[in-house]
PDB file of N, CA and C in Angstrom:
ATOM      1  N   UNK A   1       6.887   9.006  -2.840  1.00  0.00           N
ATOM      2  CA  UNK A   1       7.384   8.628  -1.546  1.00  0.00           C
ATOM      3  C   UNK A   1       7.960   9.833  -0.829  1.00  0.00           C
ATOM      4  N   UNK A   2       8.025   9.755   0.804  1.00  0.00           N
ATOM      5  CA  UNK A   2       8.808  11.115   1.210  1.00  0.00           C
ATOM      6  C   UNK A   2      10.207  10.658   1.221  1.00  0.00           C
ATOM      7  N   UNK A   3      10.561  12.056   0.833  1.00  0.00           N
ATOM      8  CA  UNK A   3      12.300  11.723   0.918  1.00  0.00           C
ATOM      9  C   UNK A   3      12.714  11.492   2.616  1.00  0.00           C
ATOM     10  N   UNK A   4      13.723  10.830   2.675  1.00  0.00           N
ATOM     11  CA  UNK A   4      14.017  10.159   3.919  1.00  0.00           C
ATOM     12  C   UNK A   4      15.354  11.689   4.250  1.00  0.00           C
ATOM     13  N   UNK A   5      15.244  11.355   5.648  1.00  0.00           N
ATOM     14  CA  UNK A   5      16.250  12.342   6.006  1.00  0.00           C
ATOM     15  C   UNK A   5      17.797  11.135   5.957  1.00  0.00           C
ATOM     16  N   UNK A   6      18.501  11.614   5.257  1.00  0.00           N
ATOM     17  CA  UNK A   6      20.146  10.304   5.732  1.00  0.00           C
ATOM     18  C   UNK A   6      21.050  11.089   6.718  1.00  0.00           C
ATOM     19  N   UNK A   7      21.448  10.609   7.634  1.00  0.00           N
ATOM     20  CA  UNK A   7      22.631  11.091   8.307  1.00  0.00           C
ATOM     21  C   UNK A   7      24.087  10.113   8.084  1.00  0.00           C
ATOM     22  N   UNK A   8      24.889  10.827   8.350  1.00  0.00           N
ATOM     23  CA  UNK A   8      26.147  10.310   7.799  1.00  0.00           C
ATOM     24  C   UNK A   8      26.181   9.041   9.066  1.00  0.00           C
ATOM     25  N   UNK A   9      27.146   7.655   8.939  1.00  0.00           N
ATOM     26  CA  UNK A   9      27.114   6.789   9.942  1.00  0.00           C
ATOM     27  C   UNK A   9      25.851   6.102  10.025  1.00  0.00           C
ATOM     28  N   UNK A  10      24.709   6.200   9.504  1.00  0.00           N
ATOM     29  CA  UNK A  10      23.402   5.759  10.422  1.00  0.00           C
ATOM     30  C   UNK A  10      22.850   4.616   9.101  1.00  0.00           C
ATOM     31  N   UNK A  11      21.893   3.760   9.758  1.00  0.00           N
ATOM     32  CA  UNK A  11      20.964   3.076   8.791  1.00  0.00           C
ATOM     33  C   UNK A  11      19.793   3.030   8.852  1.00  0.00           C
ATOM     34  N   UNK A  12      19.336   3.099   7.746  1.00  0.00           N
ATOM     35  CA  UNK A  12      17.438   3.080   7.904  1.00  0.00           C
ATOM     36  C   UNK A  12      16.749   2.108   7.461  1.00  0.00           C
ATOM     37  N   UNK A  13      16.630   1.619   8.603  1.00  0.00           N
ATOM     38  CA  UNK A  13      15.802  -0.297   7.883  1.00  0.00           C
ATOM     39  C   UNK A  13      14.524   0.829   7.469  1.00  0.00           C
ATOM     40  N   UNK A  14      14.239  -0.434   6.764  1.00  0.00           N
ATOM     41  CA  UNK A  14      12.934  -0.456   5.693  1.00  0.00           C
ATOM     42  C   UNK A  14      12.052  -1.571   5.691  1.00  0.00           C
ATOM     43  N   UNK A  15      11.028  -1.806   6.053  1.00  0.00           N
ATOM     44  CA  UNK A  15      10.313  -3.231   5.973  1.00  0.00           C
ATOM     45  C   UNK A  15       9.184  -3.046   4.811  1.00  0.00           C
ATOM     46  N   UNK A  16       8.983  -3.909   3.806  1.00  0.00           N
ATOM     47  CA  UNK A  16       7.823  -4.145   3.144  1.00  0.00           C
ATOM     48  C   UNK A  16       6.976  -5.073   3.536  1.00  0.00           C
ATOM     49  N   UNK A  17       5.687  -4.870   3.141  1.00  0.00           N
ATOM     50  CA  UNK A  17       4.326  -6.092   3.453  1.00  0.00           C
ATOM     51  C   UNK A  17       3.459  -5.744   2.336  1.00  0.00           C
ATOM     52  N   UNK A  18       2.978  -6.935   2.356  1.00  0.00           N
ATOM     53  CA  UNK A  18       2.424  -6.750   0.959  1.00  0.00           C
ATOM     54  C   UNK A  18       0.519  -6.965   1.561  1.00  0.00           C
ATOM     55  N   UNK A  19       0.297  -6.450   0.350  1.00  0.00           N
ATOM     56  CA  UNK A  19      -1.687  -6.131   1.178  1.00  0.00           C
ATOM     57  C   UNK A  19      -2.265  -6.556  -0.369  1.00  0.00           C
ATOM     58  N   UNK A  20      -3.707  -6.669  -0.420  1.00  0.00           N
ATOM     59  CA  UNK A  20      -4.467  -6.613  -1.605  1.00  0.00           C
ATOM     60  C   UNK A  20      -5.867  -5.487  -0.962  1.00  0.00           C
ATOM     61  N   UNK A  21      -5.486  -4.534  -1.588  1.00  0.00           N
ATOM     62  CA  UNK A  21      -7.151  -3.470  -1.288  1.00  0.00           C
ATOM     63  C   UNK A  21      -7.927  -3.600  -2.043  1.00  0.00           C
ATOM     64  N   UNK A  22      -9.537  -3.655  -1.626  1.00  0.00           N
ATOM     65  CA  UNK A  22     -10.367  -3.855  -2.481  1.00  0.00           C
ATOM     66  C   UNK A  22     -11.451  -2.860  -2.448  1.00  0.00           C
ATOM     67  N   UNK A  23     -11.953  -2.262  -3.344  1.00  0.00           N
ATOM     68  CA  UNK A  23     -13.238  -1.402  -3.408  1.00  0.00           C
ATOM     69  C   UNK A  23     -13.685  -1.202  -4.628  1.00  0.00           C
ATOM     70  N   UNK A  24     -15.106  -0.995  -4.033  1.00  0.00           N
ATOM     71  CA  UNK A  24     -16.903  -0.873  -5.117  1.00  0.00           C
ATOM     72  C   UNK A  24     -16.319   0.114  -6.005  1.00  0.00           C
ATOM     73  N   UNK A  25     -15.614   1.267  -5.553  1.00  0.00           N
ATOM     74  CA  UNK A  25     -15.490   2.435  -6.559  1.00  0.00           C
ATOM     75  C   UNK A  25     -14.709   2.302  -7.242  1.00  0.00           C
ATOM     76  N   UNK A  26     -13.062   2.083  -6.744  1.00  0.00           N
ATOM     77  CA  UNK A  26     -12.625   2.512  -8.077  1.00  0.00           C
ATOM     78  C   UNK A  26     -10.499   1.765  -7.570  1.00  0.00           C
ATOM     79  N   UNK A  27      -9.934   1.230  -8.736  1.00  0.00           N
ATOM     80  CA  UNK A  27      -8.668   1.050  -8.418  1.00  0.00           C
ATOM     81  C   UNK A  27      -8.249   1.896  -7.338  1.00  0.00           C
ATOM     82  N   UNK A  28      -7.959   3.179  -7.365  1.00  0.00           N
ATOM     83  CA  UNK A  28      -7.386   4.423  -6.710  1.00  0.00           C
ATOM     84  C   UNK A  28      -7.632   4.055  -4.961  1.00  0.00           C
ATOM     85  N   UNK A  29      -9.577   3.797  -5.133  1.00  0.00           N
ATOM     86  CA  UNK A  29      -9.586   3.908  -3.566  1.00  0.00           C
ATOM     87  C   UNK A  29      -9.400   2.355  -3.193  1.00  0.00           C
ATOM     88  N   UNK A  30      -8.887   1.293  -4.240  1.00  0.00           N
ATOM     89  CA  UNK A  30      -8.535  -0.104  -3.454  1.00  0.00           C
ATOM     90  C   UNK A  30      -7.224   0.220  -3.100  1.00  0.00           C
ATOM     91  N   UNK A  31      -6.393   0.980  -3.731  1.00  0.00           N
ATOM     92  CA  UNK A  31      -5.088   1.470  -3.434  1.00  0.00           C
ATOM     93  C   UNK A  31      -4.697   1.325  -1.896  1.00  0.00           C
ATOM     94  N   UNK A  32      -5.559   3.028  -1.888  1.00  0.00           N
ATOM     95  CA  UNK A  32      -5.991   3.724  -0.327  1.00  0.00           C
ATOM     96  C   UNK A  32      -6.694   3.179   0.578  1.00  0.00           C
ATOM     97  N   UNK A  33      -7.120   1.977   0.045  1.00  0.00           N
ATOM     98  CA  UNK A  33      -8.070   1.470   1.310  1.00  0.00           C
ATOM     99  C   UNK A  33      -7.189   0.324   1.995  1.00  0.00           C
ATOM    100  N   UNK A  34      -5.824  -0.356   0.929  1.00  0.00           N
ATOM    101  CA  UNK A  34      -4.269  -1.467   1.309  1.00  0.00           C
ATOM    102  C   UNK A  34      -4.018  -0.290   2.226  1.00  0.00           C
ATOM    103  N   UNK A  35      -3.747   1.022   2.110  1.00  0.00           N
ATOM    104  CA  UNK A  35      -2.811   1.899   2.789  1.00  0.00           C
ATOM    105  C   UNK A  35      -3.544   1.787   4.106  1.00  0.00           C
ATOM    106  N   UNK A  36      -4.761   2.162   4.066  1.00  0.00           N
ATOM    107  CA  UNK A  36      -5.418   2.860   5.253  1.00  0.00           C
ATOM    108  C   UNK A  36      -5.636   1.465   6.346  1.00  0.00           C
ATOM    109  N   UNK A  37      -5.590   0.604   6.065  1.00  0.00           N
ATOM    110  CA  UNK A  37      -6.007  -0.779   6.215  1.00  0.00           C
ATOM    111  C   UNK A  37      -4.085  -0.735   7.091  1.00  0.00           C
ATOM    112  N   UNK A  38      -3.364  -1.048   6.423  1.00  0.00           N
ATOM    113  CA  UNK A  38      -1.985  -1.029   7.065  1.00  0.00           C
ATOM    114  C   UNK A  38      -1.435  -0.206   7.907  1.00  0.00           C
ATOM    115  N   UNK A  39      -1.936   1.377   7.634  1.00  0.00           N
ATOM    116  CA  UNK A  39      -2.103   2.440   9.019  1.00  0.00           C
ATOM    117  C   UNK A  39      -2.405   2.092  10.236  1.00  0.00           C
ATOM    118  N   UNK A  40      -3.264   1.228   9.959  1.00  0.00           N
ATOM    119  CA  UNK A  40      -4.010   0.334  11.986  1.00  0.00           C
ATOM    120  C   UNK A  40      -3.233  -0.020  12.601  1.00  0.00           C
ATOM    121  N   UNK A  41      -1.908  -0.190  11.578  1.00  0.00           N
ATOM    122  CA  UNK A  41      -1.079  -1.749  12.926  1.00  0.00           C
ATOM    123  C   UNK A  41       0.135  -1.116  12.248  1.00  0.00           C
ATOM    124  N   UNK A  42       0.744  -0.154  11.316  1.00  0.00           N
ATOM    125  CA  UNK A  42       1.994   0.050  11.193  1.00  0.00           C
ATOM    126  C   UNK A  42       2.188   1.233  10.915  1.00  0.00           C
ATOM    127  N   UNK A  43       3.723   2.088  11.527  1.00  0.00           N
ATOM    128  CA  UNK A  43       3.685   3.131  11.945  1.00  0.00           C
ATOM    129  C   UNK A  43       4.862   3.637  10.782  1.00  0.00           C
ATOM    130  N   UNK A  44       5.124   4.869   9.977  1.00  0.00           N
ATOM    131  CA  UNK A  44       6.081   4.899   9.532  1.00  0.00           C
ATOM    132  C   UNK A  44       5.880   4.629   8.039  1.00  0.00           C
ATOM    133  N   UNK A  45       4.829   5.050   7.718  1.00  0.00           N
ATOM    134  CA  UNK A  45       4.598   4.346   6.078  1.00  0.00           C
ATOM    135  C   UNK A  45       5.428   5.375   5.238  1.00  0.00           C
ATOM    136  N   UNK A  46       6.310   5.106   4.640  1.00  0.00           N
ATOM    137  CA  UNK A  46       6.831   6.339   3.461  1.00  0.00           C
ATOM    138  C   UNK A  46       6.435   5.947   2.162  1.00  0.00           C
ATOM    139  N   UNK A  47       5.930   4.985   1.717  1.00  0.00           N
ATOM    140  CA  UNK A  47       5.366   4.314   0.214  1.00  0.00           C
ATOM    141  C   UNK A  47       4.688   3.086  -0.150  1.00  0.00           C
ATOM    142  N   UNK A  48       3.901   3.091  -1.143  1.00  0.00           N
ATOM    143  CA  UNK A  48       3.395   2.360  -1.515  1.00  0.00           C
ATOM    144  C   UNK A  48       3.158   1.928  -3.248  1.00  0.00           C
ATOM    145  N   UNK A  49       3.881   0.524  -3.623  1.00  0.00           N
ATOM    146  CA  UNK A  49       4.241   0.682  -4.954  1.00  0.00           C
ATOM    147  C   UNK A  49       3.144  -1.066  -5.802  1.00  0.00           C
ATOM    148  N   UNK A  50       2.304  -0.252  -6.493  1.00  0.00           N
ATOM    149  CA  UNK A  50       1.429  -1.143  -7.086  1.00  0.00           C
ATOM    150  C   UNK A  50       2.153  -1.701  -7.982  1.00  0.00           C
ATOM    151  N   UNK A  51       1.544  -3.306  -7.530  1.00  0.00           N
ATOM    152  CA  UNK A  51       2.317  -4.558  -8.134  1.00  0.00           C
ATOM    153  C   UNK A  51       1.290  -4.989  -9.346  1.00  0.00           C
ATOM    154  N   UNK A  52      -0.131  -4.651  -8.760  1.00  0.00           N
ATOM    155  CA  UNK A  52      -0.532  -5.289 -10.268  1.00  0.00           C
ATOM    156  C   UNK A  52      -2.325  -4.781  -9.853  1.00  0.00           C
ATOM    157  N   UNK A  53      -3.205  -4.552 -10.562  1.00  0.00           N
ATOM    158  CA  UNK A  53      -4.575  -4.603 -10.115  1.00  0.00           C
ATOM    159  C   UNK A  53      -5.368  -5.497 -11.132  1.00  0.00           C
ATOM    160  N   UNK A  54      -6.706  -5.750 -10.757  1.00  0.00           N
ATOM    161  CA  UNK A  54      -7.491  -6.703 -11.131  1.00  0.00           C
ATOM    162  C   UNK A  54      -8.819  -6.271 -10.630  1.00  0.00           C
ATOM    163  N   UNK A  55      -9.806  -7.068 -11.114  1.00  0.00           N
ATOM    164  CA  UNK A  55     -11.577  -7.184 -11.048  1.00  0.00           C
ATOM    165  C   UNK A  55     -12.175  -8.179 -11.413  1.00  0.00           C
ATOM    166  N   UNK A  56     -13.321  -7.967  -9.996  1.00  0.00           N
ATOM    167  CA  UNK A  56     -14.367  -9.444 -10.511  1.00  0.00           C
ATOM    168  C   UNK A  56     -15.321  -8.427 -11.158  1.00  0.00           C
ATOM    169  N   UNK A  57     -15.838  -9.211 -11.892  1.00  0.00           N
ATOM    170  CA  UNK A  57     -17.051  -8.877 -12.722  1.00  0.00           C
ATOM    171  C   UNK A  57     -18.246  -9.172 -12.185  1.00  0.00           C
ATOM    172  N   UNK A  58     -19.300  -9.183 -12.195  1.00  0.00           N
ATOM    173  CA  UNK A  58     -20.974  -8.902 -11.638  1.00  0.00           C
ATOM    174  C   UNK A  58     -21.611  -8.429 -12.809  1.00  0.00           C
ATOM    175  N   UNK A  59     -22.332  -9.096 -13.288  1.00  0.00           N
ATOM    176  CA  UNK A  59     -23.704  -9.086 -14.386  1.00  0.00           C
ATOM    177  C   UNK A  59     -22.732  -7.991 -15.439  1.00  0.00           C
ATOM    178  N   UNK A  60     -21.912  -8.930 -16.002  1.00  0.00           N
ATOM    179  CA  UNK A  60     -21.225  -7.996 -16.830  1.00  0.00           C
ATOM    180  C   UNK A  60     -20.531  -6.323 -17.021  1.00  0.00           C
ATOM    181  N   UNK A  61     -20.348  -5.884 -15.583  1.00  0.00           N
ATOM    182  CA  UNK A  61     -19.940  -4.990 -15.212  1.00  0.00           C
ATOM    183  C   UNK A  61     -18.921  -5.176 -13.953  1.00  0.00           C
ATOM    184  N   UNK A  62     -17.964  -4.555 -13.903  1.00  0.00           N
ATOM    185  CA  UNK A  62     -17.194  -4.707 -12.696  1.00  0.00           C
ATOM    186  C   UNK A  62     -17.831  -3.722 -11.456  1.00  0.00           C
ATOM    187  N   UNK A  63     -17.644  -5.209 -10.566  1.00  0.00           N
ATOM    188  CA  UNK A  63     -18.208  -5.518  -9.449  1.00  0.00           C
ATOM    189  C   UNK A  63     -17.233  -5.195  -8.298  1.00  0.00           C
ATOM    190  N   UNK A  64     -15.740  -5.078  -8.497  1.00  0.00           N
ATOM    191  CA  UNK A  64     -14.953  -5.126  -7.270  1.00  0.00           C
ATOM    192  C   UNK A  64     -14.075  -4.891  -8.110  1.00  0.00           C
ATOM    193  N   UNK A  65     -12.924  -3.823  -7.641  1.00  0.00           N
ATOM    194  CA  UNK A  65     -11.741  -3.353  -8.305  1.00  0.00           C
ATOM    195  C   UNK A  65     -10.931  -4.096  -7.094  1.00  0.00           C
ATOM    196  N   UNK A  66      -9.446  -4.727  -7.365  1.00  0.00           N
ATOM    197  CA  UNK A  66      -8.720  -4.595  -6.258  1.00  0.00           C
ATOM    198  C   UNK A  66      -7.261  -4.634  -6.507  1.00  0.00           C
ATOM    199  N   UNK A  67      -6.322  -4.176  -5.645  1.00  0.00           N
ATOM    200  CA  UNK A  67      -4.861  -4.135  -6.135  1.00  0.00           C
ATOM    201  C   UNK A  67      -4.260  -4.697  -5.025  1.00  0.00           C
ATOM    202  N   UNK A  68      -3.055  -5.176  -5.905  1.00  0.00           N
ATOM    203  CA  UNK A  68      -2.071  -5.792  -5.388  1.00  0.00           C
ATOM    204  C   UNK A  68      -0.685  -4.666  -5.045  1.00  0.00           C
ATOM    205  N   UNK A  69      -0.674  -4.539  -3.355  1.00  0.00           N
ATOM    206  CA  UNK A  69       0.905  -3.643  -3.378  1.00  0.00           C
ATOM    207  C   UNK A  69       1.350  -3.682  -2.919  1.00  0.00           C
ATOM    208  N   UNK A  70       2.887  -3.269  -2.296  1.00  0.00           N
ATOM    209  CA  UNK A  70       3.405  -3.064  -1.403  1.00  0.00           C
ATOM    210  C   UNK A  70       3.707  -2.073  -0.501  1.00  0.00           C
ATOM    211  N   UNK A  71       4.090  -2.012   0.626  1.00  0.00           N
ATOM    212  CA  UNK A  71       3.943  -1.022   1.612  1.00  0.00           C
ATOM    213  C   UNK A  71       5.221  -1.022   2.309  1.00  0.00           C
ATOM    214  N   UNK A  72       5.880   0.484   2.237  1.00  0.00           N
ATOM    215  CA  UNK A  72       7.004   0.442   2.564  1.00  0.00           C
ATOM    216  C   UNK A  72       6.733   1.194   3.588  1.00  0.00           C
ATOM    217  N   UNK A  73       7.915   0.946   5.357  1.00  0.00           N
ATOM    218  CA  UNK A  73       7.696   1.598   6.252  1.00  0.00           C
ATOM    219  C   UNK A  73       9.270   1.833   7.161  1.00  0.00           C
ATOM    220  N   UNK A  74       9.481   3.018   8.037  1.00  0.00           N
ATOM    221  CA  UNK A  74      10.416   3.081   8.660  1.00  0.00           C
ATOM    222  C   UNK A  74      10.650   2.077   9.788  1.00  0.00           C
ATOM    223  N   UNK A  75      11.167   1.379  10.101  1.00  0.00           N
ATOM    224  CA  UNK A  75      11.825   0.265  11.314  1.00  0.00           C
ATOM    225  C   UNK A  75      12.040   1.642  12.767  1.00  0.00           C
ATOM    226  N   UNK A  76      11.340   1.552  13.739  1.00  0.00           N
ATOM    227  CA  UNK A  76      11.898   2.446  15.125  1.00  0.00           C
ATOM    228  C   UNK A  76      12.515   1.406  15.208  1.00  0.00           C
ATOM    229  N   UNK A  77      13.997   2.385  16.093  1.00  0.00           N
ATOM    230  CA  UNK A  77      14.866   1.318  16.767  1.00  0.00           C
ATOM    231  C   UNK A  77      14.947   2.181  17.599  1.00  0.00           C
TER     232      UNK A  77
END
């Protein structure tokens, strides 16, 4: 995560949302694809902390990697 700047007196909301990313290749890019996917519509991302991943299977091989995470972001005020 990036370290946050603190100033003395001040507060830094934080909002989480939670996403499921999914991709052909590989956990990593279902990761990046929750992130990149949440980039469209929210500004301020400082982290993202995997809750859990999973796969469907296809003719006995995995077919779809996808993860479960959360997405942490700065609040503008």
């Amino acid at each position: 995560m990036r370290e946050l700047d603190w100033e003395v007196n001040t507060v830094t909301v934080v909002k989480i949302i939670e996403l499921m990313g999914s991709s052909e290749k590989s956990w990593e890019d279902a990761i990046q694809e929750a992130v990149r996917e949440a980039a469209k519509t929210v500004k301020n991302i400082v982290g993202v902390d995997v809750r859990g991943i999973k796969a469907d299977i296809e003719n006995d091989k995995i077919g779809r990697y996808k993860a479960h995470v959360k997405i942490a972001f700065i609040v503008e005020r």
